[in-house]
Protein backbone atom coordinates (compact mmCIF):
# COMPACT_ATOMS: atom_id res chain seq x y z
CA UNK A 1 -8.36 51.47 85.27
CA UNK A 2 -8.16 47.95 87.07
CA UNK A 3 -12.10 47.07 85.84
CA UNK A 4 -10.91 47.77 82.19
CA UNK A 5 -7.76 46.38 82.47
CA UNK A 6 -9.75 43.02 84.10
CA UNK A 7 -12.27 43.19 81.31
CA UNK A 8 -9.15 42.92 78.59
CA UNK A 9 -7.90 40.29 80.30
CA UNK A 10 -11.13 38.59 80.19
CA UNK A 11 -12.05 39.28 76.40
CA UNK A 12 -8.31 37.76 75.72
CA UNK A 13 -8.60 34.67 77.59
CA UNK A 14 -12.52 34.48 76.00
CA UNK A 15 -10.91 35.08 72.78
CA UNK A 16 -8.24 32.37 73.29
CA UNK A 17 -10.73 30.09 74.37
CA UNK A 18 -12.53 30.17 71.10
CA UNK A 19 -10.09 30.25 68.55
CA UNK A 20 -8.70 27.25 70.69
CA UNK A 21 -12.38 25.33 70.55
CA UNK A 22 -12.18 26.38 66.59
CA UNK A 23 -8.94 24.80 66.15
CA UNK A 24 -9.97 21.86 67.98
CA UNK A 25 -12.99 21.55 65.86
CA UNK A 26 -11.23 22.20 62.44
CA UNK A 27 -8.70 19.68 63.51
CA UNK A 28 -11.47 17.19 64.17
CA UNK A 29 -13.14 17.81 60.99
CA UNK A 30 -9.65 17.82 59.13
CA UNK A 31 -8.83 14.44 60.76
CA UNK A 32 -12.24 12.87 60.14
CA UNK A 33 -12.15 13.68 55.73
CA UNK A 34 -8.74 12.37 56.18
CA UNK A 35 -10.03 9.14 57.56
CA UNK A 36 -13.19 8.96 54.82
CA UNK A 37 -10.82 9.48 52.30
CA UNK A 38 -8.19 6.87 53.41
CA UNK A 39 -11.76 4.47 53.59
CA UNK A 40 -12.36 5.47 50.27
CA UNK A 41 -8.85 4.89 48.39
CA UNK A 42 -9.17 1.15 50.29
CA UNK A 43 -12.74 0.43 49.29
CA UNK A 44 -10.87 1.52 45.24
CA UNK A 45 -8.11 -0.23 45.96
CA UNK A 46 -10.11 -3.68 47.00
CA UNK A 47 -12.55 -3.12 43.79
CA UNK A 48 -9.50 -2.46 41.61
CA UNK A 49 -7.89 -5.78 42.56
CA UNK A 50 -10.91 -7.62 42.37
CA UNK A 51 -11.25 -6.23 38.85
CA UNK A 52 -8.23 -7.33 38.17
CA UNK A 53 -8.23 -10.78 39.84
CA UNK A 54 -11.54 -11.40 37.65
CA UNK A 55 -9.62 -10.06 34.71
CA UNK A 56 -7.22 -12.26 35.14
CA UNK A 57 -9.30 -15.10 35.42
CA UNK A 58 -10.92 -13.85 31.85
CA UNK A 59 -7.67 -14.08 30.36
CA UNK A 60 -6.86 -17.56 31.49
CA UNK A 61 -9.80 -18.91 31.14
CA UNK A 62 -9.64 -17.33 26.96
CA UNK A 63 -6.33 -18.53 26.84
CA UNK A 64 -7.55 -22.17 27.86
CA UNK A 65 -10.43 -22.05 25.69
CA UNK A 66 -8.17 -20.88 22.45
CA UNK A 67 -5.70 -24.22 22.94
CA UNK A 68 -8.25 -26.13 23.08
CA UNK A 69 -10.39 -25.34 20.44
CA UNK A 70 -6.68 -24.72 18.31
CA UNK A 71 -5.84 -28.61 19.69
CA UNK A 72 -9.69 -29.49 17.83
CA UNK A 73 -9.03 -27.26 14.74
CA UNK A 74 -5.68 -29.00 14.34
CA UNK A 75 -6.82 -32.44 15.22
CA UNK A 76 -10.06 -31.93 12.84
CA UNK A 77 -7.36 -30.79 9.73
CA UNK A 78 -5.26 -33.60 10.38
CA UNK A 79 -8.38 -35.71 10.30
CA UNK A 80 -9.47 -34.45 7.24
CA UNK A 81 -6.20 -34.02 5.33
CA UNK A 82 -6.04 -38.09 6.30
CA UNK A 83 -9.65 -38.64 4.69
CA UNK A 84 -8.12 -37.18 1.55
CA UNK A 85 -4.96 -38.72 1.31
CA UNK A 86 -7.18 -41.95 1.74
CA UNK A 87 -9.80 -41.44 -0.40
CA UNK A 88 -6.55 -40.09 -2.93
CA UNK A 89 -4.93 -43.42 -2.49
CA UNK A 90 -8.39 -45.64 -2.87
CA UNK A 91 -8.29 -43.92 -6.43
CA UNK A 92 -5.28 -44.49 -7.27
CA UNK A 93 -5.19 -48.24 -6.13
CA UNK A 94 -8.92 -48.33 -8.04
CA UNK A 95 -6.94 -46.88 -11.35
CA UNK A 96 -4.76 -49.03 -10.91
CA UNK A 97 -6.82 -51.82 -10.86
CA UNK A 98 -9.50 -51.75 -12.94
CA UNK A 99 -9.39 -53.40 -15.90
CA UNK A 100 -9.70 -51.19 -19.27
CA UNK A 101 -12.89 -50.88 -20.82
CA UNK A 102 -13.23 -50.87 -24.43
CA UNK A 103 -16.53 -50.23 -26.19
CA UNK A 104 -17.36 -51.43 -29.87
CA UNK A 105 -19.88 -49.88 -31.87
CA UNK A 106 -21.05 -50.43 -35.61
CA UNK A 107 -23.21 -48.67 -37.90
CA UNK A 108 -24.43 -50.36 -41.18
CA UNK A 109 -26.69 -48.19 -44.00
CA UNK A 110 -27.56 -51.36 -45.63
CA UNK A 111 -24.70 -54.07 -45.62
CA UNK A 112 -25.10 -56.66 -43.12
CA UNK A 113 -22.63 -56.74 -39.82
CA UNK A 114 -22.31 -58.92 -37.51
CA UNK A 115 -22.09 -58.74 -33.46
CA UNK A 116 -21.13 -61.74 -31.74
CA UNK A 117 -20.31 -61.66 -27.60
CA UNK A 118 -19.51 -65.57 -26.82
CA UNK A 119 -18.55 -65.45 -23.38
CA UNK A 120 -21.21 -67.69 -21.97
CA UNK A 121 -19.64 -70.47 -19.30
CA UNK A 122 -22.63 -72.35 -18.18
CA UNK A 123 -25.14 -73.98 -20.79
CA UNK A 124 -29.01 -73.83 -20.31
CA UNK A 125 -30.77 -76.77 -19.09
CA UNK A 126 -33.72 -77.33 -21.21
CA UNK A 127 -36.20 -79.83 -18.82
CA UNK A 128 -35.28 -77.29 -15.62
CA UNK A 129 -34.53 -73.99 -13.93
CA UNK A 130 -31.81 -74.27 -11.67
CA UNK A 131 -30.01 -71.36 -8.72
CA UNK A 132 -27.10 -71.60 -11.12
CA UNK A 133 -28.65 -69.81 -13.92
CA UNK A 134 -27.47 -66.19 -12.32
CA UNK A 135 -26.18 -63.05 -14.84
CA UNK A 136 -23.10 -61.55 -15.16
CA UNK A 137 -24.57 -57.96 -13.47
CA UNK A 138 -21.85 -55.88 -15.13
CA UNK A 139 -22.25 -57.24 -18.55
CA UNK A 140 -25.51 -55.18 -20.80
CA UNK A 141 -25.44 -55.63 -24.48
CA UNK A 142 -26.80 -53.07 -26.61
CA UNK A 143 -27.79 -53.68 -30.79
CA UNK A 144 -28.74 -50.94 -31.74
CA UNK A 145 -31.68 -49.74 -34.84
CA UNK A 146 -30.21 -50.09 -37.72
CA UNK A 147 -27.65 -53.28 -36.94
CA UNK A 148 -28.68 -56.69 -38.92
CA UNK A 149 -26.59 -59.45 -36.84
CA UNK A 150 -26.51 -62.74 -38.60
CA UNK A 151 -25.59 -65.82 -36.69
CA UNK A 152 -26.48 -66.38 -32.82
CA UNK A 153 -26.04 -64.56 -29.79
CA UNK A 154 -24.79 -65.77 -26.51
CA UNK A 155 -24.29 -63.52 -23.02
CA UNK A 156 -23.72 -64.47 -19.65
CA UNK A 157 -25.18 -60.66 -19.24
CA UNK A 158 -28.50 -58.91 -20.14
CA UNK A 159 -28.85 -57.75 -23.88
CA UNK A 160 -30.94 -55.10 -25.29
CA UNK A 161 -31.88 -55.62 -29.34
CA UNK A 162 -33.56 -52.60 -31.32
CA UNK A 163 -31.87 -53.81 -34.24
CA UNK A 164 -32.33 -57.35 -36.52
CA UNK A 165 -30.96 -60.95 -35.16
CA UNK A 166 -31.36 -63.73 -37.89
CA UNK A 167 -29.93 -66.54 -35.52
CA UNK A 168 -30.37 -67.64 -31.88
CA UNK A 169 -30.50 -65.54 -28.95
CA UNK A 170 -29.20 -66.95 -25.06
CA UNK A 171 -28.63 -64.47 -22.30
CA UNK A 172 -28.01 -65.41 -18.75
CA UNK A 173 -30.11 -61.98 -17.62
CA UNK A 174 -32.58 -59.95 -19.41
CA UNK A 175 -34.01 -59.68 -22.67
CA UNK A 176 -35.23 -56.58 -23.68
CA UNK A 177 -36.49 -56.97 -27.37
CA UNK A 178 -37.67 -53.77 -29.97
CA UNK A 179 -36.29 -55.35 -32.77
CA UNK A 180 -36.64 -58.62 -34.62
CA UNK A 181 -35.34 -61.92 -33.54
CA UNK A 182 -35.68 -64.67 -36.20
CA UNK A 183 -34.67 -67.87 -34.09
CA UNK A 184 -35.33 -69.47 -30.82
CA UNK A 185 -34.56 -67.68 -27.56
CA UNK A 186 -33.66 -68.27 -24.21
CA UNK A 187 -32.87 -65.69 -21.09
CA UNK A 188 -33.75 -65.15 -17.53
CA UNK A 189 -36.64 -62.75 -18.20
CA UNK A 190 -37.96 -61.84 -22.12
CA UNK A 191 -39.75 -58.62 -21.92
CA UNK A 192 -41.10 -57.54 -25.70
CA UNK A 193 -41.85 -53.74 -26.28
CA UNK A 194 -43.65 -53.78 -30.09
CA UNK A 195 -40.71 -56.22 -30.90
CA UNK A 196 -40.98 -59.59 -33.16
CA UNK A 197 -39.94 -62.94 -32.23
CA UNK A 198 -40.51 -65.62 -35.24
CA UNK A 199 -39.13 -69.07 -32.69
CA UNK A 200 -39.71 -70.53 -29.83
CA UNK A 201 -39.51 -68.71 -26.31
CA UNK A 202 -38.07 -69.89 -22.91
CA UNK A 203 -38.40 -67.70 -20.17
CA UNK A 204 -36.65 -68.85 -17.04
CA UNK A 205 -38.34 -66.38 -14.49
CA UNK A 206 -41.20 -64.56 -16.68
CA UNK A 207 -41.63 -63.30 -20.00
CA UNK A 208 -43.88 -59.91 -21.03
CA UNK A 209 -45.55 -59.39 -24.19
CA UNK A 210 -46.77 -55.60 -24.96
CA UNK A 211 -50.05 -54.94 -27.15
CA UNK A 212 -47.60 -54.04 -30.35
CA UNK A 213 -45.76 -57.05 -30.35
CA UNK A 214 -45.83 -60.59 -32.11
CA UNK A 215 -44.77 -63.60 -31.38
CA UNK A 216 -44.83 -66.72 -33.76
CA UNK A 217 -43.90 -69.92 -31.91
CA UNK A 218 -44.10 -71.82 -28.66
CA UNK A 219 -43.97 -70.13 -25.09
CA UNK A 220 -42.36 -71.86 -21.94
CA UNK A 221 -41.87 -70.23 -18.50
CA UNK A 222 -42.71 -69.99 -14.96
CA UNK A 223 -45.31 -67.13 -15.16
CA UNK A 224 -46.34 -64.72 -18.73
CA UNK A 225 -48.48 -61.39 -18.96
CA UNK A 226 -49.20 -61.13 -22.68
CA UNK A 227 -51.29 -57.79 -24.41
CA UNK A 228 -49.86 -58.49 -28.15
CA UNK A 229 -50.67 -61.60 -30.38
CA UNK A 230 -48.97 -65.16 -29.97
CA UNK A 231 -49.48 -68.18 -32.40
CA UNK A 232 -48.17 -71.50 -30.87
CA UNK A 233 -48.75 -73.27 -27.36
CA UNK A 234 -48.14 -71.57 -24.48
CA UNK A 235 -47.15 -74.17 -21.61
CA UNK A 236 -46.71 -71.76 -17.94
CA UNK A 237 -46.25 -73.54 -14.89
CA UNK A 238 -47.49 -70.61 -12.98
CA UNK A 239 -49.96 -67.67 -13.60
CA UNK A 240 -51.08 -66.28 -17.52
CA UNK A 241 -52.59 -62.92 -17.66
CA UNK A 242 -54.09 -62.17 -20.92
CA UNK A 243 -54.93 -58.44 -21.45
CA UNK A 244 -57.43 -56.51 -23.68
CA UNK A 245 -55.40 -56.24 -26.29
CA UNK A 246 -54.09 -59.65 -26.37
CA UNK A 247 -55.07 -62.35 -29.27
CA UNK A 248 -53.77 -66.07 -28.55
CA UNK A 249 -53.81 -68.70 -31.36
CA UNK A 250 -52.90 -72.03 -29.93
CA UNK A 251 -53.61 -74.06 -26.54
CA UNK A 252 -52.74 -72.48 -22.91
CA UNK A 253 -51.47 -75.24 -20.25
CA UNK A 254 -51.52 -73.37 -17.10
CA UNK A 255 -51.09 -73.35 -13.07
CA UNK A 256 -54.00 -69.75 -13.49
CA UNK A 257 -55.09 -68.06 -15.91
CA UNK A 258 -57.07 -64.36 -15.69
CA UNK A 259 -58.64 -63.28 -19.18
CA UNK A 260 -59.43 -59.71 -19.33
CA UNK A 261 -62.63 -58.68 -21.31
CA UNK A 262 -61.67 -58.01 -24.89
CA UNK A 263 -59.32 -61.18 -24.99
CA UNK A 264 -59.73 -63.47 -27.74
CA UNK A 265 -58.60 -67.11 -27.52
CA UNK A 266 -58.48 -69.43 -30.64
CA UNK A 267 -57.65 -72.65 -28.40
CA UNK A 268 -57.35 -75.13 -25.32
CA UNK A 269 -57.11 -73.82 -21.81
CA UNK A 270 -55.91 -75.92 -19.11
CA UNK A 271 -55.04 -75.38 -15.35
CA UNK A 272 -53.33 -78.49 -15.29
CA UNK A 273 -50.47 -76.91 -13.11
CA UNK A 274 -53.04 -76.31 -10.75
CA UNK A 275 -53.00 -77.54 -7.09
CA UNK A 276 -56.87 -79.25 -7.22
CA UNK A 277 -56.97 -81.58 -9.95
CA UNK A 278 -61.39 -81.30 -11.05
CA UNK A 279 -60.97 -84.74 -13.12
CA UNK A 280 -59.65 -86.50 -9.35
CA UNK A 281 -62.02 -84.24 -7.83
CA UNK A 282 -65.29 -86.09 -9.60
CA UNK A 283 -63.45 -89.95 -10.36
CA UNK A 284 -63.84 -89.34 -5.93
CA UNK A 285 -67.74 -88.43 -6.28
């Protein structure tokens, strides 16, 4: 009885000893999960608050960015309501201050009418061209086909004439001539598109003859292209170009002339504008 009794004893304290060794291990285990999850809520916890910190910095960084790009909207609206209430108040001041325009226009069947604009200051100097013969740049006559004017026209502008003038014709700019002028006439530059001038021509800075046109009377200006026909002298102290088309009854006192081939010229031509003189040339030989 004392050998089993001994061997009970034994298997107890063996028994013991094991379920002591498996506590001790379960405890270790138990304690060591307890730590790898307390690691793991810190390693959350620091990614969660740098999340956050770098949300945070999103935010204010947004907010920044939305004042100032509200600052540029509301600076770039003030700037433009500003251009407007300018450019509003230039118009105003510019209604304000222009003068009225009135237009005058005049249709005739067959009765005569006449157009007369006499606004001219300065005079035309008939032996010289000088700086002071400048046009008025917002003054443009128009007579129009169909409009007989009788009696003269004077302009410190450019005129256009489509219609009939039976008088004299001055304008301190252009001449732009369709029509008939019966009378002499004067202007800055004469330019004749299948138009009729019966009187003598001066044409401060250059006067242009198309193919259709005729011109009956005496030429003087600084430089003339003509294509149409011209009876009378033709005195140019500058360059003539006669075209094909052109037929010239009367003498040509020139600084150069160039005749194109079909030219015909009933007349004297002299170069005696020219810089070499040929008759001082030989009386030298």
């Amino acid at each position: 009885m004392g050998f089993f009794n001994d061997l009970r004893e034994d298997l107890a304290s063996a028994v013991n000893q094991l379920t002591d060794d498996r506590s001790e291990n379960d405890i270790e285990i138990s304690s060591k999960q307890m730590k790898d999850e307390i690691a793991k809520k810190e390693k959350k916890n620091k990614k969660d608050k740098r999340n956050n910190e770098n949300l945070e910095r999103e935010i204010k960084n947004y907010l920044n960015v939305s004042d100032e790009a509200t600052e540029a909207e509301d600076t770039e609206e003030n700037s433009e309501q500003n251009e407007v209430a300018f450019e509003n108040a230039a118009e105003t001041n510019a209604d304000e201050n222009e003068a009225p325009v009135t237009f005058e226009t005049a249709e005739t069947a067959s009765a005569t009418e006449t157009i007369v604009e006499e606004t001219m200051d300065n005079t035309f100097s008939s032996n010289q061209i000088t700086a002071d013969y400048q046009a008025d740049s917002n003054d443009f006559s128009v007579i129009s086909k169909g409009t007989v004017v009788h009696g003269g026209i004077d302009t410190t502008g450019s005129i256009e004439i489509n219609g009939v003038v039976e008088g004299p014709v001055k304008a301190n700019g252009e001449l732009i001539l369709s029509g008939s002028v019966t009378g002499n006439v004067e202007a800055l530059i004469i330019s004749v598109n299948a138009g009729k001038i019966r009187g003598n021509v001066k044409a401060y800075n250059g006067i242009y003859i198309s193919e259709d046109s005729v011109l009956i009377g005496d030429i003087e200006s600084t430089e003339a292209e003509i294509g149409g026909a011209v009876k009378g002298k033709i005195d140019v102290n500058g360059p003539v170009v006669l075209k094909s088309e052109a037929k010239v009854l009367g003498d040509i006192d020139c600084k150069s002339v160039q005749i194109n081939n079909g030219a015909v010229i009933e007349g004297k031509c002299s170069q005696k504008y020219a810089d070499v003189s040929p008759s001082a040339f030989f009386e030298n030989l």
